[in-house]
C-alpha atoms as a PDB file:
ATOM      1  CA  UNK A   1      -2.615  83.627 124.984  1.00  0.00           C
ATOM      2  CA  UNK A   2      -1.314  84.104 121.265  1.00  0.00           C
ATOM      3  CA  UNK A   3       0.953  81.862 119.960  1.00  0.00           C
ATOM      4  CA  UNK A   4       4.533  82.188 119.507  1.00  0.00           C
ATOM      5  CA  UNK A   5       6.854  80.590 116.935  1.00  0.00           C
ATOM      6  CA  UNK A   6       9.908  78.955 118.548  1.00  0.00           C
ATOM      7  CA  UNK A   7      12.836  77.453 116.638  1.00  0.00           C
ATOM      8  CA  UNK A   8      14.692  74.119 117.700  1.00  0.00           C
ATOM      9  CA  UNK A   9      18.262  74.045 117.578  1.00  0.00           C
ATOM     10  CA  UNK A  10      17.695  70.938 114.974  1.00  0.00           C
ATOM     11  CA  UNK A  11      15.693  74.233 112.644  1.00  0.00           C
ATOM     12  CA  UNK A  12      12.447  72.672 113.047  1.00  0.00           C
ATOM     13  CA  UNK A  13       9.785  75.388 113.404  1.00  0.00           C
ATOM     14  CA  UNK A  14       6.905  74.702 116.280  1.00  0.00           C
ATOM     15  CA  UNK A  15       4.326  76.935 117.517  1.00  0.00           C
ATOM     16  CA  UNK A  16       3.106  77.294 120.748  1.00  0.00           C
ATOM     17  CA  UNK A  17       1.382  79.277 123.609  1.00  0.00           C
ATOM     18  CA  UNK A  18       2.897  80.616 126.951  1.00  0.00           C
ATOM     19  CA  UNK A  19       1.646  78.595 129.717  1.00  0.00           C
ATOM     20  CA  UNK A  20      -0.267  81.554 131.067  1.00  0.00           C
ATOM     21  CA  UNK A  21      -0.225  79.961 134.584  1.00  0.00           C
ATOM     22  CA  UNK A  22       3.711  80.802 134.628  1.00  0.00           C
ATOM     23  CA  UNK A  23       2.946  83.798 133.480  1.00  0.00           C
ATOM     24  CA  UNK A  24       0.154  84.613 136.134  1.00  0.00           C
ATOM     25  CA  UNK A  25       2.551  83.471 139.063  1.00  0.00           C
ATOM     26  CA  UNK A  26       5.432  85.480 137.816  1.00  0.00           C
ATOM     27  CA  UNK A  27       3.446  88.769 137.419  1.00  0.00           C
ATOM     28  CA  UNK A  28       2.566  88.358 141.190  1.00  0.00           C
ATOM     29  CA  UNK A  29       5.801  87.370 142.237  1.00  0.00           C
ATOM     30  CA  UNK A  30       7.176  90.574 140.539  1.00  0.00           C
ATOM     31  CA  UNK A  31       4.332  92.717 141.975  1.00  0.00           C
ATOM     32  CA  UNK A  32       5.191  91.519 145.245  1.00  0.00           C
ATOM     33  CA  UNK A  33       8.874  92.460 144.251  1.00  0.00           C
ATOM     34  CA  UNK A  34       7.651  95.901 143.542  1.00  0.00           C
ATOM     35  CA  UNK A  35       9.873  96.660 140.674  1.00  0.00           C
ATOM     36  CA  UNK A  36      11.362  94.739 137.569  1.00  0.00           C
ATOM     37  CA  UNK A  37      12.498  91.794 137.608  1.00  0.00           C
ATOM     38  CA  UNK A  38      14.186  89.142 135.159  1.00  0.00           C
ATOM     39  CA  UNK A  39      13.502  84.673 136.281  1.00  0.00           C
ATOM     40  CA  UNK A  40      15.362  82.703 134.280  1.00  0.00           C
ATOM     41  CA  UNK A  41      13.323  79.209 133.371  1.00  0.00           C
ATOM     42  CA  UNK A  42      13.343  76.299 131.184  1.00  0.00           C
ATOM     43  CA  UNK A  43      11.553  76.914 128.200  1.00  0.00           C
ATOM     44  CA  UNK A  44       9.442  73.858 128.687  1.00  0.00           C
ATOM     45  CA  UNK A  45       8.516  75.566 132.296  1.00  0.00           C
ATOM     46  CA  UNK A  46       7.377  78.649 129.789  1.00  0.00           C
ATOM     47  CA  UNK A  47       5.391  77.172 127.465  1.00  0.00           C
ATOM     48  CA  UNK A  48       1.961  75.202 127.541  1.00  0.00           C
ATOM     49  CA  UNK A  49       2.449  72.415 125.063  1.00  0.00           C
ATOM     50  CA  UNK A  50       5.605  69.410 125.627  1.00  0.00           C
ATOM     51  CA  UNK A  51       8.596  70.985 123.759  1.00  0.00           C
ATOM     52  CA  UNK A  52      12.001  68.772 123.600  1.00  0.00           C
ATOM     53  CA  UNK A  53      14.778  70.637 124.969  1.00  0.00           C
ATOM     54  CA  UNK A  54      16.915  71.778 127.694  1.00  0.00           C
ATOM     55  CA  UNK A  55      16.981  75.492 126.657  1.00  0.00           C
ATOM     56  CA  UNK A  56      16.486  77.950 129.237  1.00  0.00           C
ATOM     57  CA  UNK A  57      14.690  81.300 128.702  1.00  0.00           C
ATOM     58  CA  UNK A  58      14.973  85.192 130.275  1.00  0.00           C
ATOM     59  CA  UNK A  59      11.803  85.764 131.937  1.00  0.00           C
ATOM     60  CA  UNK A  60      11.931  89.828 131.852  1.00  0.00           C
ATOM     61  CA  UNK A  61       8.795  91.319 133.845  1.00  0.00           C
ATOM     62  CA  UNK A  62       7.824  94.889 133.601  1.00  0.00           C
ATOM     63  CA  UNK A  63       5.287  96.152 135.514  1.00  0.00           C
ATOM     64  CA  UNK A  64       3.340  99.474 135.033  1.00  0.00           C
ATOM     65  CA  UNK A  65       5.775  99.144 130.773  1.00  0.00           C
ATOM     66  CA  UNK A  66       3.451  98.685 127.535  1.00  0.00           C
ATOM     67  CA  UNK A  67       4.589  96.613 125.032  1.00  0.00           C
ATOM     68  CA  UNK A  68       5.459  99.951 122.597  1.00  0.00           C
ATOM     69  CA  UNK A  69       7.620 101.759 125.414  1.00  0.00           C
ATOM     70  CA  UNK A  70      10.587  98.965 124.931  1.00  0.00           C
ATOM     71  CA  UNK A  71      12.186  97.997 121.271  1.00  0.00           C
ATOM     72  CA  UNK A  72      12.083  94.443 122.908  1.00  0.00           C
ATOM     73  CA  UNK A  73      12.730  93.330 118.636  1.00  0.00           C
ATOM     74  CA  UNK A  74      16.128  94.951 118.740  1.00  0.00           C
ATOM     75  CA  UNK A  75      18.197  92.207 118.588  1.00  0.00           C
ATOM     76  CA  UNK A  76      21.618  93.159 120.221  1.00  0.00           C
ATOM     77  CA  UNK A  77      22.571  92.010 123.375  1.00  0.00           C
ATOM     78  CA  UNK A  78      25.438  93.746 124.895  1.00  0.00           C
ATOM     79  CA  UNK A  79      27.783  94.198 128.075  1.00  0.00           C
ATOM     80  CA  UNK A  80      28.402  96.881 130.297  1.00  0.00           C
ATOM     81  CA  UNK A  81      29.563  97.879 133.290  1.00  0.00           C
ATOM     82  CA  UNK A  82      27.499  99.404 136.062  1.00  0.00           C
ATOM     83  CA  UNK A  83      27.196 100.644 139.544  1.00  0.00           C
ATOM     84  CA  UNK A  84      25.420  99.242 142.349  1.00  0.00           C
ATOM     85  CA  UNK A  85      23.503 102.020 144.379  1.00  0.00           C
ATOM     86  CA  UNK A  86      26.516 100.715 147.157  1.00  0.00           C
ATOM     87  CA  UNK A  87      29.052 101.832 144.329  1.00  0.00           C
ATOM     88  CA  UNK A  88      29.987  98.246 143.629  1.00  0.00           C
ATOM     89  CA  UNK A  89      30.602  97.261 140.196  1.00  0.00           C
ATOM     90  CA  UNK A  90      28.579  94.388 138.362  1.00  0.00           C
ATOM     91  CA  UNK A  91      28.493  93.126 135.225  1.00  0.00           C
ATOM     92  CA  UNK A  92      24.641  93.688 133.069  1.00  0.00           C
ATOM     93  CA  UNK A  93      23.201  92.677 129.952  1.00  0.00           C
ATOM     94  CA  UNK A  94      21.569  95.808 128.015  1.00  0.00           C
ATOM     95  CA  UNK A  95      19.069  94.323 125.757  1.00  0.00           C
ATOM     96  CA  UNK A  96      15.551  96.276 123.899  1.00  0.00           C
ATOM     97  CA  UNK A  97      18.665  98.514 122.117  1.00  0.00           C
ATOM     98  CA  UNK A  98      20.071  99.090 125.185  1.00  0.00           C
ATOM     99  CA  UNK A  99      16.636 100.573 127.296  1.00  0.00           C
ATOM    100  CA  UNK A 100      16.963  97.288 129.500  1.00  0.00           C
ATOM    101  CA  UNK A 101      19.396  96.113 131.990  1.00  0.00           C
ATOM    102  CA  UNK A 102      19.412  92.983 133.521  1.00  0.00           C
ATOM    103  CA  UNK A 103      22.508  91.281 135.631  1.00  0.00           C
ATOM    104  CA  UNK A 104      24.780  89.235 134.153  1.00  0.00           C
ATOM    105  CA  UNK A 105      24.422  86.089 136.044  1.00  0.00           C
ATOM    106  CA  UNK A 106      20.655  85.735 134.377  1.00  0.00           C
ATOM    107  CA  UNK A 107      22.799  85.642 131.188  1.00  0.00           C
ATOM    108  CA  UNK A 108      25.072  83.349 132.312  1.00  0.00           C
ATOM    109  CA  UNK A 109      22.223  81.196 133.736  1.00  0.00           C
ATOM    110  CA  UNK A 110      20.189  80.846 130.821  1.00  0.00           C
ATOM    111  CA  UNK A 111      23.393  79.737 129.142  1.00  0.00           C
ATOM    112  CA  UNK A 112      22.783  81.398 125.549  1.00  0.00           C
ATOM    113  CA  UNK A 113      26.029  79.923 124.484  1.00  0.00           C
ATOM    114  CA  UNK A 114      25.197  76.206 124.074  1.00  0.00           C
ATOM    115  CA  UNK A 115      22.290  76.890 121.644  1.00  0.00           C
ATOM    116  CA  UNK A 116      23.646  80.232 119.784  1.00  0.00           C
ATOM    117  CA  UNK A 117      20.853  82.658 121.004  1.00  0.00           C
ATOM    118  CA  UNK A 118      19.234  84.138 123.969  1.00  0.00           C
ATOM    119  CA  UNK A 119      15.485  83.166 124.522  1.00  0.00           C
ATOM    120  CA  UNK A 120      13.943  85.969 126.301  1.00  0.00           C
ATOM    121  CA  UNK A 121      10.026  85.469 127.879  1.00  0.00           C
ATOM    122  CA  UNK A 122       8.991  89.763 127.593  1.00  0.00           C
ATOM    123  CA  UNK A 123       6.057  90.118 130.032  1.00  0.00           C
ATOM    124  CA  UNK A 124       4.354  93.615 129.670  1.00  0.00           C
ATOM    125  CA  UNK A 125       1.324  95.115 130.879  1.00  0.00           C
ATOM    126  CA  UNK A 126      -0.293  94.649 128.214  1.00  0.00           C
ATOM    127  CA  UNK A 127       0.924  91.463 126.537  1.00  0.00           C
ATOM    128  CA  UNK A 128       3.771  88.829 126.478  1.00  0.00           C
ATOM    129  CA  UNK A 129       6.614  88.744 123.809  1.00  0.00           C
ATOM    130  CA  UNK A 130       8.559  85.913 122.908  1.00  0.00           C
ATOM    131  CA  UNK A 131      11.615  86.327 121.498  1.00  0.00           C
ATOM    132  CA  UNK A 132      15.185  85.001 119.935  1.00  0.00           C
ATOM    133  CA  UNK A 133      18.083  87.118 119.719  1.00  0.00           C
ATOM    134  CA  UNK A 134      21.404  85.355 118.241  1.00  0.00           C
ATOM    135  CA  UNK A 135      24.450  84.822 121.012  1.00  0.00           C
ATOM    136  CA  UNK A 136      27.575  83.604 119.549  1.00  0.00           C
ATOM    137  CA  UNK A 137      31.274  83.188 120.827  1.00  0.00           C
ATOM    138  CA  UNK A 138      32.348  87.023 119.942  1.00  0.00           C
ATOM    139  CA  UNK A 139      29.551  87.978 122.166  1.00  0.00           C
ATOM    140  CA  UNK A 140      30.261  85.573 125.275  1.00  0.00           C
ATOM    141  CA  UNK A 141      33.971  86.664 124.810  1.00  0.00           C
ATOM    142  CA  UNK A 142      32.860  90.670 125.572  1.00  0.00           C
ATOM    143  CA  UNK A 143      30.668  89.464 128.653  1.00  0.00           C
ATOM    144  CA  UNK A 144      33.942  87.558 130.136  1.00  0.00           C
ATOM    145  CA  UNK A 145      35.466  91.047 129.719  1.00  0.00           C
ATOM    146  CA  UNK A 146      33.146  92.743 130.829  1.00  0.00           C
ATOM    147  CA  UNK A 147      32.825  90.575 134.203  1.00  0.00           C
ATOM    148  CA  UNK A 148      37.070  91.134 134.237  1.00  0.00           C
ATOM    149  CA  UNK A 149      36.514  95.368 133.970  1.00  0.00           C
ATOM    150  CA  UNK A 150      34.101  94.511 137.122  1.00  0.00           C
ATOM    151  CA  UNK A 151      35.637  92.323 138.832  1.00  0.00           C
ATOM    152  CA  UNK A 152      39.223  94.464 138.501  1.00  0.00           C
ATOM    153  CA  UNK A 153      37.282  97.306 140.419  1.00  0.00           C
ATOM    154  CA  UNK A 154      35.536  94.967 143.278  1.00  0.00           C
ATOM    155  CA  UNK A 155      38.985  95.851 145.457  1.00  0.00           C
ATOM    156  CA  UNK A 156      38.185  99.993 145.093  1.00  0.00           C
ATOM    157  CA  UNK A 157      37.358 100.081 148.830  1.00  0.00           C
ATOM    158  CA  UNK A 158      35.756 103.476 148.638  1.00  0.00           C
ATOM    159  CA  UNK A 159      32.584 102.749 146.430  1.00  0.00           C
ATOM    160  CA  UNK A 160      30.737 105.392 147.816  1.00  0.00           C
ATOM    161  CA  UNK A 161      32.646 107.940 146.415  1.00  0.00           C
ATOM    162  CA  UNK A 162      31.432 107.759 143.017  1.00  0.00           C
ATOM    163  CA  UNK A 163      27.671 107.785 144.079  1.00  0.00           C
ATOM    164  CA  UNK A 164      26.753 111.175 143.062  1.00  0.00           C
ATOM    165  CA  UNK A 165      27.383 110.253 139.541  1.00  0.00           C
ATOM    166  CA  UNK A 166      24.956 108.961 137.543  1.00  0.00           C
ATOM    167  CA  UNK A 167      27.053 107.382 134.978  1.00  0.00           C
ATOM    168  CA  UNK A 168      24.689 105.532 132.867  1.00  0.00           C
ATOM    169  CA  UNK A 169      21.663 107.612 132.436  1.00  0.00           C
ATOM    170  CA  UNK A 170      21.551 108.153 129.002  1.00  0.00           C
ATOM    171  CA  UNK A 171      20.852 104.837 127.791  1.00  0.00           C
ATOM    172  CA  UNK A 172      19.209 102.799 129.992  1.00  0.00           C
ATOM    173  CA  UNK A 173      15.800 103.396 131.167  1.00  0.00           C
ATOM    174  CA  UNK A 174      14.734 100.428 133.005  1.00  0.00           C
ATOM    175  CA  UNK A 175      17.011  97.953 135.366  1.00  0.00           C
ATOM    176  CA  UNK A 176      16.020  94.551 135.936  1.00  0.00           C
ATOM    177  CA  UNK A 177      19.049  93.883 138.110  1.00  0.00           C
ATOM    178  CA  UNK A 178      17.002  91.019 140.599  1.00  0.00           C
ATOM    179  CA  UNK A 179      16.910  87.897 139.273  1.00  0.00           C
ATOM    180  CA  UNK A 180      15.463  84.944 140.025  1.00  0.00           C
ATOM    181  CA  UNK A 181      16.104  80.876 139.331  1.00  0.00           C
ATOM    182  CA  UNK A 182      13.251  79.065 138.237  1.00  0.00           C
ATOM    183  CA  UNK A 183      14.262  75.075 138.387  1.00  0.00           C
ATOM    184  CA  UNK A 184      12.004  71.978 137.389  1.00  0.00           C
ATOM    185  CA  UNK A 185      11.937  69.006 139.643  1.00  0.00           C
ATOM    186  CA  UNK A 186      11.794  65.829 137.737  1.00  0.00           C
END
């Protein structure tokens, strides 16, 4: 595996190389899931060598997506508002300038807040990507309103009525909306 820089919140510079057993597991888990998926994990869960902190890191898996189709260096991370195919509303996070979706909750998980950025874990077909993208207060602030503009239309009791309209189709390309909880045991 190549190595990776990776910043500590103190600004000391480290490199290191995915632990390419996670990264094994998690391309057979998402297989098995048979579409993509984002894990959200510890960074020292992600990496080989012993690295100090409590960060947590957006595993995003794309099967069958090479490492050119997705702008994974973009470095915006913004809200919006979807639809479940039930009609439902829920909260996402459009990363790779807005080709990838993933739910909310992963966000919130990964808590990009406490350390000012967003460590997302890119696993392509054709390589892995490591990557920081900067998270600040303005930014949590539009998720919370985001998650209120869902959350207002959870009551709408007729969801299905919007279903024939495909309201978001020309940004994103690829939804990650399953996530998936990866906790250490100490």
């Amino acid at each position: 595996m190549q190595k990776f820089q990776f910043r500590t919140l103190d600004g000391e510079t480290l490199a290191f190389s995915i632990n390419a057993g996670f990264v094994e597991s998690t391309r057979q888990h998402v297989d098995a899931q048979g579409a993509p998926t984002a894990y959200v994990a510890p960074v020292s869960h992600v990496v080989r060598q012993a690295v100090d902190t409590t960060e947590r890191c957006v595993v995003i898996a794309l099967p069958g997506f090479a490492s050119e189709a997705v702008e994974h260096s973009a470095t915006s991370v913004t809200p919006q508002v979807r639809t479940r195919p039930d009609g439902s509303p829920v909260t996402c996070a459009l990363v790779a300038n807005g080709q990838v979706a993933i739910h909310a909750d992963a966000l919130n998980e990964a808590q990009p807040l406490r350390g000012g950025r967003l460590n997302v874990l890119w696993i392509f077909e054709d390589c892995v990507v490591f990557a920081h993208y900067p998270y600040d207060e303005e930014t949590d602030e539009w998720f919370s309103a985001a998650a209120m503009v869902a959350d207002g239309h959870r009551h709408e009791a007729d969801y299905r009525a919007h279903m024939g309209v495909d309201m978001d189709a020309e940004t994103v390309q690829i939804e990650a909306m399953t996530f998936w909880l990866i906790e250490t045991t100490r």
